[in-house]
Protein backbone atom coordinates (compact mmCIF):
# COMPACT_ATOMS: atom_id res chain seq x y z
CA UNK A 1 -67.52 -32.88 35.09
CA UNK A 2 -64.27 -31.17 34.61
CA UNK A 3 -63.65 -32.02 31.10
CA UNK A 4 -67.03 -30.78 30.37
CA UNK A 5 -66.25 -26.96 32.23
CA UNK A 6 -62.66 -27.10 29.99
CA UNK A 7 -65.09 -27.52 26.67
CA UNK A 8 -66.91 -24.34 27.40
CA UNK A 9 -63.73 -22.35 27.63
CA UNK A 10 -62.10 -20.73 24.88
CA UNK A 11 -59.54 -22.98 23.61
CA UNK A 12 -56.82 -20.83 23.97
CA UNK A 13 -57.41 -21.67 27.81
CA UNK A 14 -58.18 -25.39 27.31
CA UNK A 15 -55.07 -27.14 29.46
CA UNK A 16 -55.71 -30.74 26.71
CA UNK A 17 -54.18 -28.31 24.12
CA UNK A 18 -50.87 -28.18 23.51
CA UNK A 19 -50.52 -24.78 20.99
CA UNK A 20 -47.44 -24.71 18.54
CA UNK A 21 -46.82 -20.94 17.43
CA UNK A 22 -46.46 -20.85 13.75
CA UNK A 23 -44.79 -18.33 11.87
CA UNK A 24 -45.15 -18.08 7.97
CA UNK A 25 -41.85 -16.83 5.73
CA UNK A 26 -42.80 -16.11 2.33
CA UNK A 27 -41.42 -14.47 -0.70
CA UNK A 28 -38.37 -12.96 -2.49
CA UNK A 29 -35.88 -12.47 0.62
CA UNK A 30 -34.64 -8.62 0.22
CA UNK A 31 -33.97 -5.63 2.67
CA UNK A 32 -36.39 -3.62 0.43
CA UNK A 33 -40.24 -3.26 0.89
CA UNK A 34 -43.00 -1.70 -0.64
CA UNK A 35 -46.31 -2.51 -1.04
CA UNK A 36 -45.61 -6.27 -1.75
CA UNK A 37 -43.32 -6.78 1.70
CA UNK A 38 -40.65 -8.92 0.70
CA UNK A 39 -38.91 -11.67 3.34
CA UNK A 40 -36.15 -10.30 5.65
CA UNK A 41 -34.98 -10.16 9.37
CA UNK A 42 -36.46 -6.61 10.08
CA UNK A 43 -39.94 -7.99 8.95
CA UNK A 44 -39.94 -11.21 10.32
CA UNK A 45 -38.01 -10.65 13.38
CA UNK A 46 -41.29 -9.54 15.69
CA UNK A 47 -42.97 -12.51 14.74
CA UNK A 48 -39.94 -14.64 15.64
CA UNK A 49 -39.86 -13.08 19.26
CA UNK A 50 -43.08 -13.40 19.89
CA UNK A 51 -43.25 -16.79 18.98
CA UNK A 52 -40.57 -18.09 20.60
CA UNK A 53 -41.77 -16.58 24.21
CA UNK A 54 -44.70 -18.59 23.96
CA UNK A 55 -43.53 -20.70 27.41
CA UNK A 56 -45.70 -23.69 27.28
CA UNK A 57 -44.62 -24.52 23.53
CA UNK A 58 -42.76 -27.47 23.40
CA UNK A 59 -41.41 -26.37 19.71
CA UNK A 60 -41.67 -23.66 17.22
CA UNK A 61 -42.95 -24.20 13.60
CA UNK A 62 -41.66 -22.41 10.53
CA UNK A 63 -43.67 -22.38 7.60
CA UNK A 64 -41.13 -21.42 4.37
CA UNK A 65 -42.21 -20.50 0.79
CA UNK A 66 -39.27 -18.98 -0.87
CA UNK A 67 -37.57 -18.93 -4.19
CA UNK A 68 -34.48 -17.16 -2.44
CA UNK A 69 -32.96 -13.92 -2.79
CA UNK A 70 -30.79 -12.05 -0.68
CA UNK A 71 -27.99 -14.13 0.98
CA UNK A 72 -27.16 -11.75 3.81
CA UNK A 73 -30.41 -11.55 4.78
CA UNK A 74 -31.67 -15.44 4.44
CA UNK A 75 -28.48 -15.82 6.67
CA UNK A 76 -29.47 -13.60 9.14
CA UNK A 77 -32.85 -14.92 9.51
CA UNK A 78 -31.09 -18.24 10.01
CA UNK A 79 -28.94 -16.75 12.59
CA UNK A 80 -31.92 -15.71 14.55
CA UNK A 81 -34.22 -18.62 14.79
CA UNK A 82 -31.00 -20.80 15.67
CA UNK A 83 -30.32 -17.95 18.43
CA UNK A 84 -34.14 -18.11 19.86
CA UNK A 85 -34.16 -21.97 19.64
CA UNK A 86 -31.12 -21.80 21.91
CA UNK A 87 -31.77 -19.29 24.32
CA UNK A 88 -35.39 -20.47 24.91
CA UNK A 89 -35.31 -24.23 24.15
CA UNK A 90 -37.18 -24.85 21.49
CA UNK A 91 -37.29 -27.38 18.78
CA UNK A 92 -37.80 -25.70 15.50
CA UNK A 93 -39.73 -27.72 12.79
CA UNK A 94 -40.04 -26.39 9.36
CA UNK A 95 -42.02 -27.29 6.97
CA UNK A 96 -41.75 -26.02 3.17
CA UNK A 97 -44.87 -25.16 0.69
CA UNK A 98 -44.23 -24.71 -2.87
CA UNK A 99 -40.55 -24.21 -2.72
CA UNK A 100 -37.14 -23.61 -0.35
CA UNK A 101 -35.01 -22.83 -2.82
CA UNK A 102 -31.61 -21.02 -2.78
CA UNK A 103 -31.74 -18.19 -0.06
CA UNK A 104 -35.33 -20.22 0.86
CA UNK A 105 -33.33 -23.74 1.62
CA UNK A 106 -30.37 -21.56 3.95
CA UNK A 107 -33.61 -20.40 6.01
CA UNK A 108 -35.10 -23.66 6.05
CA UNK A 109 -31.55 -25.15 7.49
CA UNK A 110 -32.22 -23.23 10.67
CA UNK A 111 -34.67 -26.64 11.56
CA UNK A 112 -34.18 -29.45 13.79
CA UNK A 113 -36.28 -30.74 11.41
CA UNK A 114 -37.23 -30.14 7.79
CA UNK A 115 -40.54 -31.48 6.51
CA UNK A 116 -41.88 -31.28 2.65
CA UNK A 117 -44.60 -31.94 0.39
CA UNK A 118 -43.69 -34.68 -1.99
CA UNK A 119 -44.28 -31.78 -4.99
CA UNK A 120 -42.29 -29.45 -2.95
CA UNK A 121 -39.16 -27.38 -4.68
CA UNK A 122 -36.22 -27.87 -2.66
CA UNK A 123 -32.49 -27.02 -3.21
CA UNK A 124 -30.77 -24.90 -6.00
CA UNK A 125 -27.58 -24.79 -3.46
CA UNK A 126 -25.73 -22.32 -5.35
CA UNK A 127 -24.89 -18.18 -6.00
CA UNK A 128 -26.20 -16.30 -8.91
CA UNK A 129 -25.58 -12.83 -10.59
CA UNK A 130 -27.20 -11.68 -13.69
CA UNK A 131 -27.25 -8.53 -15.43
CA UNK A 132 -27.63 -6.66 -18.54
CA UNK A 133 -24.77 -5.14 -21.65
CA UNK A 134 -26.37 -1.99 -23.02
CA UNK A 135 -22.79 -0.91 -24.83
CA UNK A 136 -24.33 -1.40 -28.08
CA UNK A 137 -27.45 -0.13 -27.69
CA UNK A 138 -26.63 3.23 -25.95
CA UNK A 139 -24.31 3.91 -28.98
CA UNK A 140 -26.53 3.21 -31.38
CA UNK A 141 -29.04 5.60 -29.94
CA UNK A 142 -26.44 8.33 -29.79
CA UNK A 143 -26.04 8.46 -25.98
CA UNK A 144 -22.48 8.86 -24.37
CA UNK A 145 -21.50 7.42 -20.80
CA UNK A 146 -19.83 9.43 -18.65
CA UNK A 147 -18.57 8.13 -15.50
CA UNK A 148 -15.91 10.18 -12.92
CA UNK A 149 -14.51 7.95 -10.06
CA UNK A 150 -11.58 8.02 -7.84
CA UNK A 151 -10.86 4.36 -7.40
CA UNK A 152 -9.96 2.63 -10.57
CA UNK A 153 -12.55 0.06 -9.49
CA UNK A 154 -15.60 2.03 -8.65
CA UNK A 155 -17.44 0.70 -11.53
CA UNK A 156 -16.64 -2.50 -11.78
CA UNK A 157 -19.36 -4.71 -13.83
CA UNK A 158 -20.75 -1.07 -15.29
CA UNK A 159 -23.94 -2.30 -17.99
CA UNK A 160 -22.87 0.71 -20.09
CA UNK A 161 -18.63 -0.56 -20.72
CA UNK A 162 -17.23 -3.49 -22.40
CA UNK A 163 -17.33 -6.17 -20.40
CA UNK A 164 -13.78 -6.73 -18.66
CA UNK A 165 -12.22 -10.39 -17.86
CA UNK A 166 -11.01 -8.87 -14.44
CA UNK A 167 -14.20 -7.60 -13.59
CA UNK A 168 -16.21 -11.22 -14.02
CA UNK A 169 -13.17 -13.42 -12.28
CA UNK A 170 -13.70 -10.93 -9.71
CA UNK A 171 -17.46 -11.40 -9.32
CA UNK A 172 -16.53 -15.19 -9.40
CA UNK A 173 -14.42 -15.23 -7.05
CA UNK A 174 -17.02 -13.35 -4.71
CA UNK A 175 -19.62 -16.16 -5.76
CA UNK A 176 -16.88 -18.75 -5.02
CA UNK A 177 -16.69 -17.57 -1.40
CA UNK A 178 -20.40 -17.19 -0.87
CA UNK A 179 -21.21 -20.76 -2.25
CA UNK A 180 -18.44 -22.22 0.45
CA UNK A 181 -20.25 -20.64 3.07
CA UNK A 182 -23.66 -21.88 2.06
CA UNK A 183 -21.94 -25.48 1.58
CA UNK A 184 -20.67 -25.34 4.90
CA UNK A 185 -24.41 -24.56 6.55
CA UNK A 186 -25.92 -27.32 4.47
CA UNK A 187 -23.14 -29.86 5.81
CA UNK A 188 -23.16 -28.70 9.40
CA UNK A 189 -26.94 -28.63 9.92
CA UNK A 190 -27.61 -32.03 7.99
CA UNK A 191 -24.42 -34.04 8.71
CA UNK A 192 -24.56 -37.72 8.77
CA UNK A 193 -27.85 -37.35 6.87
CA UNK A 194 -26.47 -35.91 3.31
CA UNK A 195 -26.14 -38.62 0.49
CA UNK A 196 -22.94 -37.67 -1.33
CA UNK A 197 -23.38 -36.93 -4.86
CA UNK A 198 -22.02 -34.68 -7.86
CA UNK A 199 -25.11 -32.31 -8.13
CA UNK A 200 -26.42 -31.86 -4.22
CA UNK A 201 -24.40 -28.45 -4.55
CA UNK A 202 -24.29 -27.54 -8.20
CA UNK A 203 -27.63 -25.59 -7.60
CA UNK A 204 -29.81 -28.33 -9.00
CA UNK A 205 -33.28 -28.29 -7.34
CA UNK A 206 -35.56 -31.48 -6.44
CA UNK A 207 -38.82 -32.23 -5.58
CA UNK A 208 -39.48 -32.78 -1.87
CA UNK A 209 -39.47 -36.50 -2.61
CA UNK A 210 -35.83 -36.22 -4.16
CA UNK A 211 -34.96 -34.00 -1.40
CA UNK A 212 -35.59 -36.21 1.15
CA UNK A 213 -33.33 -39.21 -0.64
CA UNK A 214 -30.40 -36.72 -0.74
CA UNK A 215 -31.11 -36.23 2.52
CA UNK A 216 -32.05 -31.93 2.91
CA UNK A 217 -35.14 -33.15 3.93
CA UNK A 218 -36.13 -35.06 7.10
CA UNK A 219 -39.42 -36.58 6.01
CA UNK A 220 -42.39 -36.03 3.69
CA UNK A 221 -45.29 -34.54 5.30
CA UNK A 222 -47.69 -31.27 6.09
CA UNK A 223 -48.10 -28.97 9.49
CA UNK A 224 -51.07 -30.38 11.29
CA UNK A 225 -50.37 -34.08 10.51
CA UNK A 226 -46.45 -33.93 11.56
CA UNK A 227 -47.84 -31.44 14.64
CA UNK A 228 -49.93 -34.38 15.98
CA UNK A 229 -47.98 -37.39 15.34
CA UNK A 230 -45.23 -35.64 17.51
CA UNK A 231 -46.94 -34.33 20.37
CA UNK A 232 -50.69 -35.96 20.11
CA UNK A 233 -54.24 -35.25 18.57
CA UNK A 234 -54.50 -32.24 20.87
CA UNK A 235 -51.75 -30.10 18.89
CA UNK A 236 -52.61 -27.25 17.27
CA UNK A 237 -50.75 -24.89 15.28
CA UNK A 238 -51.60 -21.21 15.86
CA UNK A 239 -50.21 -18.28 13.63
CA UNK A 240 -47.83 -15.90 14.94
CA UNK A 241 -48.25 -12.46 13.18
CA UNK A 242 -47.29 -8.74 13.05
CA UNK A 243 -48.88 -5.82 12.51
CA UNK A 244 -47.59 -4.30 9.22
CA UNK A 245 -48.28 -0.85 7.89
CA UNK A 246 -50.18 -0.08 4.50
CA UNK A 247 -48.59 2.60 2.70
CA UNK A 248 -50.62 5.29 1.45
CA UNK A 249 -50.53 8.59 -0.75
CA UNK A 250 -52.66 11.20 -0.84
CA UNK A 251 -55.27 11.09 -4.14
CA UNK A 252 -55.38 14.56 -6.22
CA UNK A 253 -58.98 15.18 -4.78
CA UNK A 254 -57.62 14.49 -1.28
CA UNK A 255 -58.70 10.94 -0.55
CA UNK A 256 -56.30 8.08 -0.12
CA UNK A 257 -55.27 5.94 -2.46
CA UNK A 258 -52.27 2.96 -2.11
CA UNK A 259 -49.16 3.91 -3.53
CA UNK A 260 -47.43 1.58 -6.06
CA UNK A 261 -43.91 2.60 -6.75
CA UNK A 262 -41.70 1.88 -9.41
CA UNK A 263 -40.23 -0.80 -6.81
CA UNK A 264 -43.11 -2.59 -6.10
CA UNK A 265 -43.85 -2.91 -10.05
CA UNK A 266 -40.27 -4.57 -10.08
CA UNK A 267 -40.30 -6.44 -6.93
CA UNK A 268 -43.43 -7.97 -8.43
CA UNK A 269 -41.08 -9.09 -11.55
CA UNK A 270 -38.34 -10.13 -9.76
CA UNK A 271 -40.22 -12.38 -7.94
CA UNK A 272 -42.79 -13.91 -10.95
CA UNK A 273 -38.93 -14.47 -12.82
CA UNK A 274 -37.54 -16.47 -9.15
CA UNK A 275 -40.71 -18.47 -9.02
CA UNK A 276 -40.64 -19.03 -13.33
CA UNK A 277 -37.03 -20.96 -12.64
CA UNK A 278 -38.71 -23.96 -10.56
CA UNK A 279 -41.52 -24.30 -12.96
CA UNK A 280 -43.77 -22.33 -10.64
């Protein structure tokens, strides 16, 4: 009789369920947002919170799709799911989609647990800077650079000089520093589980099958089937979201129209060109 009265109720208030809050990271991690939001700790902060005050949740899934992008802020995203798992303890599963790549893999490393599809992208453990030289170009359109600067070094790595030697070891060395510390994540979250070899941090990526041989990867396998297997038929992921504004602008007849900036056009870039390296 009893199990028959819990069917009629919502199932949000069914006690045979046992609800994981989801939250879904995706995109080009960056501070900057537009119309296309891009993945950082301001944006995907709210969603964390609420997720991780759901009491009855024995764990907390993350779902990642990201070809990377800012390290400060994949690291601070990583900083505060490992905070929330502590203070509220939680397990934190993640599970990657198409790729966890780069700034995508240092989010994913905030899991007890990291799941993949077999076709999954997974790795590129590594720093990159790229840029353009417009020396030539700007003098053979006639236009002169001029720069003012107190600080001999204000424009270091300017498009419009000569390149300088000092300038790149600089950069370099800045690169050098920032791949140590992503090293040191990858070894400290997986441990014992890493299978030593030349390339696992030469920012080579692997498929999710790969991955899981070198060991950055727990297991093969997708949300709802890992969800039940760990804590029974009855689990259920449910997506944590926030409310996000829509900017607008004002039309020339006075409606409303969205407004597309000269950012979101290149955010949109950016991220086809991230997504082009891993063949997606």
């Amino acid at each position: 009789m009893f199990r028959r009265l819990q069917a009629l109720l919502p199932k949000r208030f069914r006690s045979d369920e046992t609800i994981i809050p989801t939250v879904r990271m995706s995109g080009v991690i960056s501070p900057s947002s537009g119309l296309r939001p891009n993945l950082n700790l301001a944006g995907v902060a709210p969603a964390l919170d609420k997720a991780f005050k759901v009491k009855d949740a024995p764990a907390v899934a993350l779902l990642v799709n990201s070809p990377g992008g800012s390290p400060v802020q994949s690291r601070l995203i990583y900083q505060r799911v490992r905070s929330l798992a502590e203070e509220k303890e939680k397990q934190v599963l993640v599970f990657v989609e198409d790729v966890a790549a780069s700034g995508g893999y240092m989010i994913a490393l905030a899991g007890d647990e990291i799941f993949a599809d077999p076709t999954s992208v997974v790795g590129s453990i590594g720093v990159v800077a790229a840029g353009f030289g417009f020396v030539d170009l700007i003098e053979k359109i006639g236009v002169e650079r001029r720069v003012y600067t107190a600080g001999k070094n204000k424009v270091i790595l300017d498009p419009f000089q000569p390149k300088k030697q000092q300038d790149v070891d600089h950069l370099l060395g800045l690169q050098e520093d920032m791949h140590e510390i992503f090293i040191d994540m990858v070894k400290e979250r997986r441990g014992d589980l890493l299978r030593e070899d030349e390339d696992l941090f030469s920012g080579l990526f692997w498929t999710g099958r790969k991955a899981r041989d070198f060991g950055l990867v727990d297991d093969l396998g997708d949300l709802q089937s890992v969800l039940r297997s760990k804590f029974g038929d009855d689990a259920k992921p449910k997506l944590v979201t926030t409310e996000r504004g829509f900017p607008f602008r004002r039309s020339g007849v006075g409606g409303v129209r969205p407004y597309i900036s000269a950012d979101d056009i290149l955010s949109s870039l950016e991220e086809r060109a991230l997504l082009a390296r891993y063949g997606l």
